[in-house]
PDB file of N, CA and C in Angstrom:
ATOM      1  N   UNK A   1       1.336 -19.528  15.064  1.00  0.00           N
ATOM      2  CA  UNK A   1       0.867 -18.255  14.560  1.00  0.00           C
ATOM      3  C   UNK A   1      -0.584 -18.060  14.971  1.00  0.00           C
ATOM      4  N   UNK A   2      -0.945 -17.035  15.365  1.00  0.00           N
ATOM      5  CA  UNK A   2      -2.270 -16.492  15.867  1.00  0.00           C
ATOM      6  C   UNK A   2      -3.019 -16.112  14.576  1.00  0.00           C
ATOM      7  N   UNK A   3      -4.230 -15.767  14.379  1.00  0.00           N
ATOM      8  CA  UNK A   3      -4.851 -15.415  13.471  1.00  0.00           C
ATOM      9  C   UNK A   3      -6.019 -14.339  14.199  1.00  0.00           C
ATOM     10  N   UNK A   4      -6.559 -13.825  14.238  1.00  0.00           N
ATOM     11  CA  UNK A   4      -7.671 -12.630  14.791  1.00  0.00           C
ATOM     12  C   UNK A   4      -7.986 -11.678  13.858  1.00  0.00           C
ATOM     13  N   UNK A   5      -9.268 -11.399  14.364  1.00  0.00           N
ATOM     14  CA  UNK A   5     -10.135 -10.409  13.479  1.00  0.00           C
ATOM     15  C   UNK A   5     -10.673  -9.424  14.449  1.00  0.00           C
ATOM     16  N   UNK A   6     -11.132  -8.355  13.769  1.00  0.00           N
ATOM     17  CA  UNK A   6     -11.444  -7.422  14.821  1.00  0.00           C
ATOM     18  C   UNK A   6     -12.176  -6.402  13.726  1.00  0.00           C
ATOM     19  N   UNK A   7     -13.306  -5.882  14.291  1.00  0.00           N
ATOM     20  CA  UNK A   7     -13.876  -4.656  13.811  1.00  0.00           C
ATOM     21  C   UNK A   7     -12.628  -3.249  13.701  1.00  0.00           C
ATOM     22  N   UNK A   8     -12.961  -1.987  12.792  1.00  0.00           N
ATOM     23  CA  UNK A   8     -12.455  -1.116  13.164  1.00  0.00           C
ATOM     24  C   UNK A   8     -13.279  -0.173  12.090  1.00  0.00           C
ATOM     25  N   UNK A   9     -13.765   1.011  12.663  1.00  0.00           N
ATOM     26  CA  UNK A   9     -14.253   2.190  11.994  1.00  0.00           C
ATOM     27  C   UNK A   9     -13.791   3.513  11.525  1.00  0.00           C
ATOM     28  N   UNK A  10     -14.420   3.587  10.363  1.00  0.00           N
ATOM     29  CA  UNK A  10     -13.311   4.652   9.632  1.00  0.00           C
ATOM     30  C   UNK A  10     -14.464   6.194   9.199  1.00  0.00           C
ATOM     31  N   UNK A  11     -13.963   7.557  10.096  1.00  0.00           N
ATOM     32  CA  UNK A  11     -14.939   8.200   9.965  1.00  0.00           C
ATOM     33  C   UNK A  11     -14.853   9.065   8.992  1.00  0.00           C
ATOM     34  N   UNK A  12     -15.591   9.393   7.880  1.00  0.00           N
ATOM     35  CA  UNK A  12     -15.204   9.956   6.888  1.00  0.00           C
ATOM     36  C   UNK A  12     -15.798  11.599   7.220  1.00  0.00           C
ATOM     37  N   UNK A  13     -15.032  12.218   6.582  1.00  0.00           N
ATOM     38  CA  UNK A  13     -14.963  14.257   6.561  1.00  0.00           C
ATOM     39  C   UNK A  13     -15.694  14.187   5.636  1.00  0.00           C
ATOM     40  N   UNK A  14     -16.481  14.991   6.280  1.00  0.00           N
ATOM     41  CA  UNK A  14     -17.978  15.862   5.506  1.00  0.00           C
ATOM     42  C   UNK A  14     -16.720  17.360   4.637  1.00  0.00           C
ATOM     43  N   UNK A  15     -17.459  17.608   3.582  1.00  0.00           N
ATOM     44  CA  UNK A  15     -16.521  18.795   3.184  1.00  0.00           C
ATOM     45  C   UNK A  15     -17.521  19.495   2.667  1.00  0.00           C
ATOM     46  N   UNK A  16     -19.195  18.765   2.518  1.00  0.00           N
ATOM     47  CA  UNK A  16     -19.966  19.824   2.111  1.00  0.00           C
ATOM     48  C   UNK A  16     -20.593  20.591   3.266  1.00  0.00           C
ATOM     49  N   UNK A  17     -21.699  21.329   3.015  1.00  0.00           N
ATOM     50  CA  UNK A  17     -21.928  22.770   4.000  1.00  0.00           C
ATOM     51  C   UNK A  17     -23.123  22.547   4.893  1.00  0.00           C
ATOM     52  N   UNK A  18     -22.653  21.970   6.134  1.00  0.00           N
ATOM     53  CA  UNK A  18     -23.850  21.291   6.797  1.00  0.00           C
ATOM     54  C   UNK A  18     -24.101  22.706   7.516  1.00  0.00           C
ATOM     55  N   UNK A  19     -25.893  22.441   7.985  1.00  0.00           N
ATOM     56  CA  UNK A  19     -26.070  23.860   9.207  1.00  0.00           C
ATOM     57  C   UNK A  19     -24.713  23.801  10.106  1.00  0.00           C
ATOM     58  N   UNK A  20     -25.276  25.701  10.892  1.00  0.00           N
ATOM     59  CA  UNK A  20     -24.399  25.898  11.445  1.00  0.00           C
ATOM     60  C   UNK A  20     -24.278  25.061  12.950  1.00  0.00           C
ATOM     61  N   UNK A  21     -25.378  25.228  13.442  1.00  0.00           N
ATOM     62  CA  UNK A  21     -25.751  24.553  14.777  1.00  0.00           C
ATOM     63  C   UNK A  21     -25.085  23.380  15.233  1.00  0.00           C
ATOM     64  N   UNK A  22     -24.487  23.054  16.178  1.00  0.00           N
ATOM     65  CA  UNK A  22     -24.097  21.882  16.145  1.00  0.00           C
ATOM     66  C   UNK A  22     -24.785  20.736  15.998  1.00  0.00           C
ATOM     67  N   UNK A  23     -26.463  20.585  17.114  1.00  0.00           N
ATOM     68  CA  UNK A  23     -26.711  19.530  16.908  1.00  0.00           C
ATOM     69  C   UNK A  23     -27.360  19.301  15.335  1.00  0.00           C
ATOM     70  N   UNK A  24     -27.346  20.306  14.975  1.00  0.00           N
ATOM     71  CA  UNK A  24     -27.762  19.920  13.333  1.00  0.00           C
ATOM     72  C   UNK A  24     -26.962  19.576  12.634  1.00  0.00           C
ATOM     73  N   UNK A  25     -25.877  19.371  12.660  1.00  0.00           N
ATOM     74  CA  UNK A  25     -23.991  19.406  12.416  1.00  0.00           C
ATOM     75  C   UNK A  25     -23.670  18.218  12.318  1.00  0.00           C
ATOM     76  N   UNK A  26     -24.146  17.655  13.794  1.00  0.00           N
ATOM     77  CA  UNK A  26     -24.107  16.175  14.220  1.00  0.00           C
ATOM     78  C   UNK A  26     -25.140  15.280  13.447  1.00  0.00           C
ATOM     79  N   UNK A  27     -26.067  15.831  13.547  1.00  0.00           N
ATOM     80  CA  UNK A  27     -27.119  14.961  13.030  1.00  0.00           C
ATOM     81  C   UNK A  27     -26.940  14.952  11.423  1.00  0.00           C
ATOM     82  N   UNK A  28     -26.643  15.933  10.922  1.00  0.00           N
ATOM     83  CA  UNK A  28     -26.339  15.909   9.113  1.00  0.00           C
ATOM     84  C   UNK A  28     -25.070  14.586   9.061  1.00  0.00           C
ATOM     85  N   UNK A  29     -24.336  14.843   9.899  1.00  0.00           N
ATOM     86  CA  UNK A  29     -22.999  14.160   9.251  1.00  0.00           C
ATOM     87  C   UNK A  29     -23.422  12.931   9.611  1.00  0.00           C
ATOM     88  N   UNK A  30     -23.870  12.323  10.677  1.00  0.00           N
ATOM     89  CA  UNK A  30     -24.666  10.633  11.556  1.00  0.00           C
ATOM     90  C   UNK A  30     -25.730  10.698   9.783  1.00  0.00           C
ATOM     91  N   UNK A  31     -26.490  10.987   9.515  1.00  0.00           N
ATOM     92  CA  UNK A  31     -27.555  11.044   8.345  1.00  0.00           C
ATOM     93  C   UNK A  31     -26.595  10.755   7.157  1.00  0.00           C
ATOM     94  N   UNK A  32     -26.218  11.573   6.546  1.00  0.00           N
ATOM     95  CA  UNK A  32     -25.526  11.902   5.434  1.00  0.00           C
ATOM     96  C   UNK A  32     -24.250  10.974   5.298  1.00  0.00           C
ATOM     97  N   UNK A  33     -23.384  10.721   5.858  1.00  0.00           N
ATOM     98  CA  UNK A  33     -22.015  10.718   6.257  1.00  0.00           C
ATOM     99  C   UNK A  33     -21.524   9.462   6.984  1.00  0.00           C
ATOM    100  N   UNK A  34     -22.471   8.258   7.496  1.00  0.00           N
ATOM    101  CA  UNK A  34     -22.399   7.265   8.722  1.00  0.00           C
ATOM    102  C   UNK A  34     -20.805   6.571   8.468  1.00  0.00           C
ATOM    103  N   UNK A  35     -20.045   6.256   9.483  1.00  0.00           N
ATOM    104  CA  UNK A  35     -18.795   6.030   9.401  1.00  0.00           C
ATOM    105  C   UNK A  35     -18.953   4.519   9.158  1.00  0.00           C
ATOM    106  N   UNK A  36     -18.199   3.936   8.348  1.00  0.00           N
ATOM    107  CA  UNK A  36     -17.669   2.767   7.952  1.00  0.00           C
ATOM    108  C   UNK A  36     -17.235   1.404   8.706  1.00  0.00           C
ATOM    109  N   UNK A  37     -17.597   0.629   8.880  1.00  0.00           N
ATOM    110  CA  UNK A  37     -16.911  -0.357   9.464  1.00  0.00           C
ATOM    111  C   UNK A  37     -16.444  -1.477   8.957  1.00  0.00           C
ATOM    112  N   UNK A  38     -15.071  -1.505   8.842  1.00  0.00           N
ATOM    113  CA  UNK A  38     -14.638  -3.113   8.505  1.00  0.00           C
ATOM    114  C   UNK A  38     -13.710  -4.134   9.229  1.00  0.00           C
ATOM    115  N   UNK A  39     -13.621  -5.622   8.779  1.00  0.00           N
ATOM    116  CA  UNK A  39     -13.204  -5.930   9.658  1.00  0.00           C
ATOM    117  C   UNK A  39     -11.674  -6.337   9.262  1.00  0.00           C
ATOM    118  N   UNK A  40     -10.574  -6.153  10.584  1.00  0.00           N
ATOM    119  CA  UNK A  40      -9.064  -6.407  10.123  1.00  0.00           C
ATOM    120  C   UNK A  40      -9.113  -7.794  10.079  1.00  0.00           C
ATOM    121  N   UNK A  41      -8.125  -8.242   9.637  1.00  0.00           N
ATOM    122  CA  UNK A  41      -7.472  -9.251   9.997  1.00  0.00           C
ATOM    123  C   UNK A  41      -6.267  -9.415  10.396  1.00  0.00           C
ATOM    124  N   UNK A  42      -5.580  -9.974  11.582  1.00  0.00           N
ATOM    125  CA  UNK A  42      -4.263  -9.451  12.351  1.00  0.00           C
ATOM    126  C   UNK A  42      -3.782 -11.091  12.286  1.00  0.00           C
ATOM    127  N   UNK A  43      -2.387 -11.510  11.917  1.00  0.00           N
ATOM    128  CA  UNK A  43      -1.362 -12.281  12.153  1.00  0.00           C
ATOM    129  C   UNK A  43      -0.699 -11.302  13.602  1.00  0.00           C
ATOM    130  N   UNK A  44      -0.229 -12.511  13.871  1.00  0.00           N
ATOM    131  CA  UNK A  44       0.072 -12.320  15.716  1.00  0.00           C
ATOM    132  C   UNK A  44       0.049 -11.113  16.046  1.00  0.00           C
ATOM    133  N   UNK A  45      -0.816 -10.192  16.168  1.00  0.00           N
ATOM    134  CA  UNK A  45      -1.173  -8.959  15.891  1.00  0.00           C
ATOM    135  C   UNK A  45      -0.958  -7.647  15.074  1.00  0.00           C
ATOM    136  N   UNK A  46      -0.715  -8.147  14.158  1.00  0.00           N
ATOM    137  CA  UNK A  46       0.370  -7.971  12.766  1.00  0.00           C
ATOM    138  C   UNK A  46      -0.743  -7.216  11.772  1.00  0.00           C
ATOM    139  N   UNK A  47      -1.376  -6.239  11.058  1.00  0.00           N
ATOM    140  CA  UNK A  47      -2.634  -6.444  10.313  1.00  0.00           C
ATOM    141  C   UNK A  47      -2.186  -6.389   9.291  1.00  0.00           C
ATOM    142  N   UNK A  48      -2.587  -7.712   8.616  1.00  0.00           N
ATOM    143  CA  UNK A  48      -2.618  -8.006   7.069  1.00  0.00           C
ATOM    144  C   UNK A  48      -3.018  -7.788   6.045  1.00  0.00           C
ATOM    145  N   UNK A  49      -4.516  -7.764   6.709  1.00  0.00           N
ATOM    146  CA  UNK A  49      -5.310  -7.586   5.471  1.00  0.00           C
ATOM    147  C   UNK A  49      -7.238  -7.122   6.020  1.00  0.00           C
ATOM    148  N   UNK A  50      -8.349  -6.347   5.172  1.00  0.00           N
ATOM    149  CA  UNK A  50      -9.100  -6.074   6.066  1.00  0.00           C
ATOM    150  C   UNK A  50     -10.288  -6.163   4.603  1.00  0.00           C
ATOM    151  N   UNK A  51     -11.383  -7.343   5.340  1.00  0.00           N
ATOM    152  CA  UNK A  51     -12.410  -7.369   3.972  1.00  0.00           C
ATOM    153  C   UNK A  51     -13.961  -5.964   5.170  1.00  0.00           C
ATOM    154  N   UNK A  52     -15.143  -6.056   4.313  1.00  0.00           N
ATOM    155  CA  UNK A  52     -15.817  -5.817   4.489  1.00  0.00           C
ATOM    156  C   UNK A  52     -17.196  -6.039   5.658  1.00  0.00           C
ATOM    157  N   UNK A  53     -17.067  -7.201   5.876  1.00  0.00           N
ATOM    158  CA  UNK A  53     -18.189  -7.776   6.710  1.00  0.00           C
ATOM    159  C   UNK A  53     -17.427  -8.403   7.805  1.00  0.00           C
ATOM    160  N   UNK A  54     -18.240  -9.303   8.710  1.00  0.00           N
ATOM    161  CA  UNK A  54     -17.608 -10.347   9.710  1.00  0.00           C
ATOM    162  C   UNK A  54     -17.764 -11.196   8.919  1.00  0.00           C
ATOM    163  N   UNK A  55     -18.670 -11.979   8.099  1.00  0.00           N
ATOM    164  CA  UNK A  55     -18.714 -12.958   7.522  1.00  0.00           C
ATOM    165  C   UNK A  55     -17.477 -13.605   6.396  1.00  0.00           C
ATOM    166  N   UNK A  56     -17.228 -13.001   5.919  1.00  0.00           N
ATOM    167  CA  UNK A  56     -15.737 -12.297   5.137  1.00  0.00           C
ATOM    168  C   UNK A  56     -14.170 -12.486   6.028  1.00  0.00           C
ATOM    169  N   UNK A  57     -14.423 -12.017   6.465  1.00  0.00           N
ATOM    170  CA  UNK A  57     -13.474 -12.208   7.634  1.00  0.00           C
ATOM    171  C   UNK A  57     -13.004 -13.484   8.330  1.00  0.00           C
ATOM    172  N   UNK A  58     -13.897 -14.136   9.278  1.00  0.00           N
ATOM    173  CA  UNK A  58     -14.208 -15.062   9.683  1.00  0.00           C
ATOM    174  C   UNK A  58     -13.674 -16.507   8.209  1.00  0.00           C
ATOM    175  N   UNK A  59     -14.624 -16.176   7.040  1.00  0.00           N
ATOM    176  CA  UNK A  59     -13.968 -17.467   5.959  1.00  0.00           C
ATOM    177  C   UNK A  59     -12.449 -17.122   5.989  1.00  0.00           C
ATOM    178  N   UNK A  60     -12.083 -15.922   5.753  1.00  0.00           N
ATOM    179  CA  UNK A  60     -10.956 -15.670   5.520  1.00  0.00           C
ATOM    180  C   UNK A  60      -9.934 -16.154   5.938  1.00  0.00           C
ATOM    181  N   UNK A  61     -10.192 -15.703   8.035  1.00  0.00           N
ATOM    182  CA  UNK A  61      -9.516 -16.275   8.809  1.00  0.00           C
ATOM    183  C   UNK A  61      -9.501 -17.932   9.095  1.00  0.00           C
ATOM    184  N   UNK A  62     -10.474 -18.609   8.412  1.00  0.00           N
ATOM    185  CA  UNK A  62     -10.522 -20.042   8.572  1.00  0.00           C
ATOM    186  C   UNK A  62      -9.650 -20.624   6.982  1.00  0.00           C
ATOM    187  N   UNK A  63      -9.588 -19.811   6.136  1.00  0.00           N
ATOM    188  CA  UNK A  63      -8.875 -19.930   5.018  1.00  0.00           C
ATOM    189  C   UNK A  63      -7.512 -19.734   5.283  1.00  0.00           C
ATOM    190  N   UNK A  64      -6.878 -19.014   5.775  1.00  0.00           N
ATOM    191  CA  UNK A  64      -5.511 -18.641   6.187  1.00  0.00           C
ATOM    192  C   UNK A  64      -5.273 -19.975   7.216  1.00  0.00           C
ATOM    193  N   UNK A  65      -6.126 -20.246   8.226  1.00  0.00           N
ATOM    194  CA  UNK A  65      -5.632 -21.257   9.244  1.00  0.00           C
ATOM    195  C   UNK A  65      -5.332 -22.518   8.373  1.00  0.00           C
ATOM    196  N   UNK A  66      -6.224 -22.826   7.196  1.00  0.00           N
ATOM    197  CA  UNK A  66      -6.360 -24.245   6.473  1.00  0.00           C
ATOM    198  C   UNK A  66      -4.536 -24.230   6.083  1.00  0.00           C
ATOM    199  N   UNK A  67      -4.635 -23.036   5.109  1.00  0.00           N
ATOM    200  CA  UNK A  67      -3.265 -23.057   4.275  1.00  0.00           C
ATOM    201  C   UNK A  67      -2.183 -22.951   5.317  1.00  0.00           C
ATOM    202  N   UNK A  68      -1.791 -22.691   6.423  1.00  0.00           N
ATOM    203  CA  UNK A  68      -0.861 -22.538   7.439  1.00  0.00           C
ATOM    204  C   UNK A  68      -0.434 -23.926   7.984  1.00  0.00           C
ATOM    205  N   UNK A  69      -1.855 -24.722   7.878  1.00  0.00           N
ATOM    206  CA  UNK A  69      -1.885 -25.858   8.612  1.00  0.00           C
ATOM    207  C   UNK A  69      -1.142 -26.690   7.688  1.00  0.00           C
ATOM    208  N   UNK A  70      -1.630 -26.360   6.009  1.00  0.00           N
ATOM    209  CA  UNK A  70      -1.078 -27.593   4.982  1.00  0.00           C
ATOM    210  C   UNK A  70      -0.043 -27.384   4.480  1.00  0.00           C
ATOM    211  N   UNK A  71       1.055 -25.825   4.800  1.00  0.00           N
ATOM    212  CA  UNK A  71       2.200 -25.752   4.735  1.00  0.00           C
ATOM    213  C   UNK A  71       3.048 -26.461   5.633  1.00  0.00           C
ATOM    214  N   UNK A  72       2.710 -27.183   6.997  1.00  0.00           N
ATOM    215  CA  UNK A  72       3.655 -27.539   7.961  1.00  0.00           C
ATOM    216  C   UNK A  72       3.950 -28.984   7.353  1.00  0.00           C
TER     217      UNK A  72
END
């Protein structure tokens, strides 16, 4: 069984009333609004489960390898 992690970003909808302009549009929602990143965690490219950080992740994925290993 494989284990992998991977970033992935999640962009969230503005619904309040930014200027009209675009680059003011852009720049309110980048300011106001910055999109999310967390990280997956994928069984043989499978996604299981997804914490917050790399650091998180990474124990995680070394936690899953331990218990995989002490089930065989």
């Amino acid at each position: 069984m494989m284990i992998t992690i991977a970033p992935f970003t999640v962009d969230l909808s503005c619904d309040c009333k930014p200027p009209q302009l675009r680059y003011e549009k852009e720049e309110h929602i980048k300011t106001n609004h910055p999109p999310i990143t967390y990280w997956g965690i994928y069984l043989n490219d499978k996604h299981i489960s997804y914490v917050s950080s790399k650091e998180l992740a990474e124990n995680t994925k070394l936690w899953m390898e331990k218990w995989l290993k002490d089930r065989r």
